[in-house]
Protein backbone atom coordinates (compact mmCIF):
# COMPACT_ATOMS: atom_id res chain seq x y z
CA UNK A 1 47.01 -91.42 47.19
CA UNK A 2 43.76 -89.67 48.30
CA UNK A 3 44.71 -89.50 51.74
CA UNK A 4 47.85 -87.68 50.68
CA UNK A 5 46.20 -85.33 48.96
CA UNK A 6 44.16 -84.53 51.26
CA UNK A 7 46.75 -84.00 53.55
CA UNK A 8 48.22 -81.53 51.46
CA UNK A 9 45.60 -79.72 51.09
CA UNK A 10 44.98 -79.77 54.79
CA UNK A 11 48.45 -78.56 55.33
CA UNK A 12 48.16 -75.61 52.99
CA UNK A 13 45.00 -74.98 54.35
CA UNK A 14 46.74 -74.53 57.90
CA UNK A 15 49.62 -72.48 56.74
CA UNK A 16 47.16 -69.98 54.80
CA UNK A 17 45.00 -69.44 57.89
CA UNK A 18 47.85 -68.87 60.11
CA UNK A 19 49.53 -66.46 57.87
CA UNK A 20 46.46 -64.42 57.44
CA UNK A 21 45.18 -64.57 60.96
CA UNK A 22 48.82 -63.33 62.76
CA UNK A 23 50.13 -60.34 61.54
CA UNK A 24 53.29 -58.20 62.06
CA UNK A 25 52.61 -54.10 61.90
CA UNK A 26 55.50 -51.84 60.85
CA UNK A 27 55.47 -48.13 61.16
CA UNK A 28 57.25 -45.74 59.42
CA UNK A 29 56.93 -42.66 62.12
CA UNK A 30 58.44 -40.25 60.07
CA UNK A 31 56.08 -40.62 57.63
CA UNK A 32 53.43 -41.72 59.79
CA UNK A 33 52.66 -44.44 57.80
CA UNK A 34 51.60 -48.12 58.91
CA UNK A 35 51.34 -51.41 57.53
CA UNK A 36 50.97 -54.63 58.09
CA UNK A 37 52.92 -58.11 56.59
CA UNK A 38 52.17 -61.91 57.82
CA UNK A 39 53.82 -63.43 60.71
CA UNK A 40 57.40 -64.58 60.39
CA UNK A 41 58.81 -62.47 57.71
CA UNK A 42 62.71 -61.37 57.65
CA UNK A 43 63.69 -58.21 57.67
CA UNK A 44 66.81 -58.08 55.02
CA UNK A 45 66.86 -54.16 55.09
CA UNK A 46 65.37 -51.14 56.80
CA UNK A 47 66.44 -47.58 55.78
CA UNK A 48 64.67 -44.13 55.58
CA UNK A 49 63.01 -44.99 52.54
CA UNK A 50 63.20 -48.63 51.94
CA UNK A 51 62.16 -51.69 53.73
CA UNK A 52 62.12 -55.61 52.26
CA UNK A 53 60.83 -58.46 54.26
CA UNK A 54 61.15 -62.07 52.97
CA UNK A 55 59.48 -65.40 53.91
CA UNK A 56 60.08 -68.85 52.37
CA UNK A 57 57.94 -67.86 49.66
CA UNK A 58 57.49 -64.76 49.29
CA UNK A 59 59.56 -61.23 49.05
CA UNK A 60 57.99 -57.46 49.59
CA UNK A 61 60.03 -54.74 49.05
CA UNK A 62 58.56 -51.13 49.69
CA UNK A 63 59.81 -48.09 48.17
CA UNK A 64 59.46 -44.36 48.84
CA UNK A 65 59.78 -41.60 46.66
CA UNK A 66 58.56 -37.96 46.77
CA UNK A 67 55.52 -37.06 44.63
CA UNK A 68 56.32 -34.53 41.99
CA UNK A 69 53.68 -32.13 40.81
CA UNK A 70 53.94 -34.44 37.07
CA UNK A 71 53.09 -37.31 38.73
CA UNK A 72 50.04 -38.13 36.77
CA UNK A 73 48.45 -41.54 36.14
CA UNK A 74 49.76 -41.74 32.65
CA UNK A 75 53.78 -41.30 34.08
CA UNK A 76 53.17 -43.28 36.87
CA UNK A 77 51.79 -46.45 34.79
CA UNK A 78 54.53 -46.19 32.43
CA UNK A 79 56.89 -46.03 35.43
CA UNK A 80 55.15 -49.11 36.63
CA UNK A 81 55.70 -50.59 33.24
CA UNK A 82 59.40 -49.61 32.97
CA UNK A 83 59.83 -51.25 36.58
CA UNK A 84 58.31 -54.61 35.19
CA UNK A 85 61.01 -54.68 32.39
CA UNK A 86 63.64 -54.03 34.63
CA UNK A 87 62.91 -57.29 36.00
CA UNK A 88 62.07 -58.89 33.16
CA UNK A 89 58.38 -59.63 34.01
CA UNK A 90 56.38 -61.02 31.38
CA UNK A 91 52.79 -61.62 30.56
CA UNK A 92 51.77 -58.13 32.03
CA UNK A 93 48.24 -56.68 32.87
CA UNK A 94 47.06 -54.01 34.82
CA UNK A 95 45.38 -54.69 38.37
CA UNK A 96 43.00 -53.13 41.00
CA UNK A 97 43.90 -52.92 44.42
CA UNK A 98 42.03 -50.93 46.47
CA UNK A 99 43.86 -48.50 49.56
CA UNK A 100 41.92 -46.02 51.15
CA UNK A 101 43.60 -42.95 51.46
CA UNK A 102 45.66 -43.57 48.58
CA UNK A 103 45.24 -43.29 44.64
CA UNK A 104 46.29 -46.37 43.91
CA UNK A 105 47.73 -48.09 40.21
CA UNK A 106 48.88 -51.67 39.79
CA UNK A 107 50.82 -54.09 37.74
CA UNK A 108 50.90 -58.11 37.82
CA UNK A 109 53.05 -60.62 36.10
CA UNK A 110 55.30 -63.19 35.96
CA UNK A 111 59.04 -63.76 36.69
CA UNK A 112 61.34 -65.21 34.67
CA UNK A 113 61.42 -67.86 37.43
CA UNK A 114 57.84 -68.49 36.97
CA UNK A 115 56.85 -66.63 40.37
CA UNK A 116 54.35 -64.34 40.77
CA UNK A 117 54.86 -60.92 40.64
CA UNK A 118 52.65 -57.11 41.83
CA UNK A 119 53.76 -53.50 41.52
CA UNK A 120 51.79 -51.40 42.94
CA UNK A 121 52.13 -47.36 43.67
CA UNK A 122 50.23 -45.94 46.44
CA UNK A 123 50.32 -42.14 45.55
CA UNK A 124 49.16 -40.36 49.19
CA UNK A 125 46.32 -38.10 49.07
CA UNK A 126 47.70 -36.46 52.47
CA UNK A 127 51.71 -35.91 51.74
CA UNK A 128 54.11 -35.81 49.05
CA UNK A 129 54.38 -39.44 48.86
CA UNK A 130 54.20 -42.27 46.59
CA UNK A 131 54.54 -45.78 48.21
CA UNK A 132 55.78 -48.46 45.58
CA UNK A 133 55.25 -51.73 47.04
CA UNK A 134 56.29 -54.67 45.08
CA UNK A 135 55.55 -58.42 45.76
CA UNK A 136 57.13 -61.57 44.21
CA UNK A 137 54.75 -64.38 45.03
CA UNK A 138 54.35 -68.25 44.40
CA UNK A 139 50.69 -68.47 42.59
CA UNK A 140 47.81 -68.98 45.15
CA UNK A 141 49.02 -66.33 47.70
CA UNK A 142 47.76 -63.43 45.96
CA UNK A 143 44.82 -63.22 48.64
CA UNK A 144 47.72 -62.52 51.24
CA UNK A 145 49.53 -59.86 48.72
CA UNK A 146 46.31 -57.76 48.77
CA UNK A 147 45.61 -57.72 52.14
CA UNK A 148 49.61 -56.50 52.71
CA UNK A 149 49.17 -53.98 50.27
CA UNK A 150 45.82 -52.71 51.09
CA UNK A 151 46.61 -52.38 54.95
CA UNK A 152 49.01 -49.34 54.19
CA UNK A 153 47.07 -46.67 56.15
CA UNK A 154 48.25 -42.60 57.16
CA UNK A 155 47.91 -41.92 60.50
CA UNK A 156 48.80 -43.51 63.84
CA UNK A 157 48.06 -47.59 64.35
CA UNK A 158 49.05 -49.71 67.43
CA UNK A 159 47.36 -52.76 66.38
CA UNK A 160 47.08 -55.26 63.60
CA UNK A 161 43.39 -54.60 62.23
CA UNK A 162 40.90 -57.45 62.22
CA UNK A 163 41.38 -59.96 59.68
CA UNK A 164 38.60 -60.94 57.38
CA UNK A 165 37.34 -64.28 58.24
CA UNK A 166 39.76 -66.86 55.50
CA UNK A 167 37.65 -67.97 52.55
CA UNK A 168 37.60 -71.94 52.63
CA UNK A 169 38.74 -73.09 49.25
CA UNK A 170 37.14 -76.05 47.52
CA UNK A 171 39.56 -79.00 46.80
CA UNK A 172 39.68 -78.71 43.11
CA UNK A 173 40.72 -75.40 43.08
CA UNK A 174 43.54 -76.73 46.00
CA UNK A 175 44.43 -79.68 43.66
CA UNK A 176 45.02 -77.07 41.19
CA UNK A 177 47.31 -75.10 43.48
CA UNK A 178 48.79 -77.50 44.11
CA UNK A 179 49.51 -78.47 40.69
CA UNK A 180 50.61 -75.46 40.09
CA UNK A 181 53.15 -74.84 42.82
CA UNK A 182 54.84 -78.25 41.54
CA UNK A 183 55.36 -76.96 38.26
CA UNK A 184 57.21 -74.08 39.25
CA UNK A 185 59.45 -75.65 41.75
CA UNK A 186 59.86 -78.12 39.25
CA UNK A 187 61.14 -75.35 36.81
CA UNK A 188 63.10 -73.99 39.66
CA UNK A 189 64.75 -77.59 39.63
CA UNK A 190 65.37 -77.90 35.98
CA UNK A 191 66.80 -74.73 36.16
CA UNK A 192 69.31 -75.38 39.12
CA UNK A 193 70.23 -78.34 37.41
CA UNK A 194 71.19 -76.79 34.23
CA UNK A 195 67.96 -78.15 32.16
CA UNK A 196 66.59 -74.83 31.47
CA UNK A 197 68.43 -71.70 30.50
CA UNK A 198 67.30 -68.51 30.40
CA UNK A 199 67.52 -67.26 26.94
């Protein structure tokens, strides 16, 4: 039983550090904006002013809207806020995620699925831009979310900047994610199978 644990862990371990050290930069030219997403993602649609990119667990979806001369921090939150109960997000609380260049505002929760979620707007300090990214996440991948959202840069970029070195996580705190990630498939489950219902 220990063994298999630790080979989980091991495994996750692997997949983190391999997501984190390969990534994928996009460019939007006409905005002259760059970012960057992990390795092996799926583009599922591209347009002037939308992108989303999946992977088996995990979806990003960037927006772009022009910035309006209102746009202060008060209407953005509560835009952020509105967004959240669009998709029924519970258990909300503000964030900080840092993006140089950018006044930034963020929102976490969770999905009714029991995912993860992040909103986050990225109002440009150069153009009249605000970048909404949003994230839905499995729990223990938020590391990855914030280095997505915080690569969005202004200017020209050919390649992927250098990744920080991956924190090593201890194996309680692995256990735990592991725990965790069970739970909500197992939710996921009951729910396929007609257990659960959303009220």
């Amino acid at each position: 039983m220990a063994n298999n644990t630790l080979r989980k862990i091991f495994l996750i371990a692997c997949l983190l550090l391999t997501l984190t050290v390969h990534a994928t930069v996009y460019t939007w030219s006409q905005y002259d904006l760059t970012f960057e997403t992990p390795e092996g993602g799926f583009v599922t649609y591209s347009s002037n002013t939308r992108f989303e990119i999946q992977w088996d667990e995990m979806v990003m979806t960037v927006q772009l809207y022009s910035k309006e001369k209102d746009d202060e921090k008060k209407i953005i939150k509560e835009n952020l806020h509105r967004k959240a109960l669009d998709y029924s997000m519970f258990d909300l609380s503000d964030t900080k995620v840092k993006v140089k260049g950018f006044k930034s505002y963020a929102l976490q929760g969770t999905m009714p699925d029991g995912t993860r979620a992040i909103i986050a707007d990225l109002v440009s300090k150069k153009q009249n831009l605000i970048i909404e990214v949003t994230v839905n996440y499995l729990y223990g991948n938020r590391e990855m979310v914030d280095d997505m959202i915080e690569s969005f840069t202004e200017g020209k970029k050919t390649e992927a900047r250098e990744k920080k070195p991956q924190r090593v996580q201890s194996k309680e705190d692995a256990e735990k994610q592991l725990q965790e990630q069970e739970k909500e498939r197992q939710l996921q489950r009951d729910r396929n199978a007609g257990k659960l219902h959303d009220a």
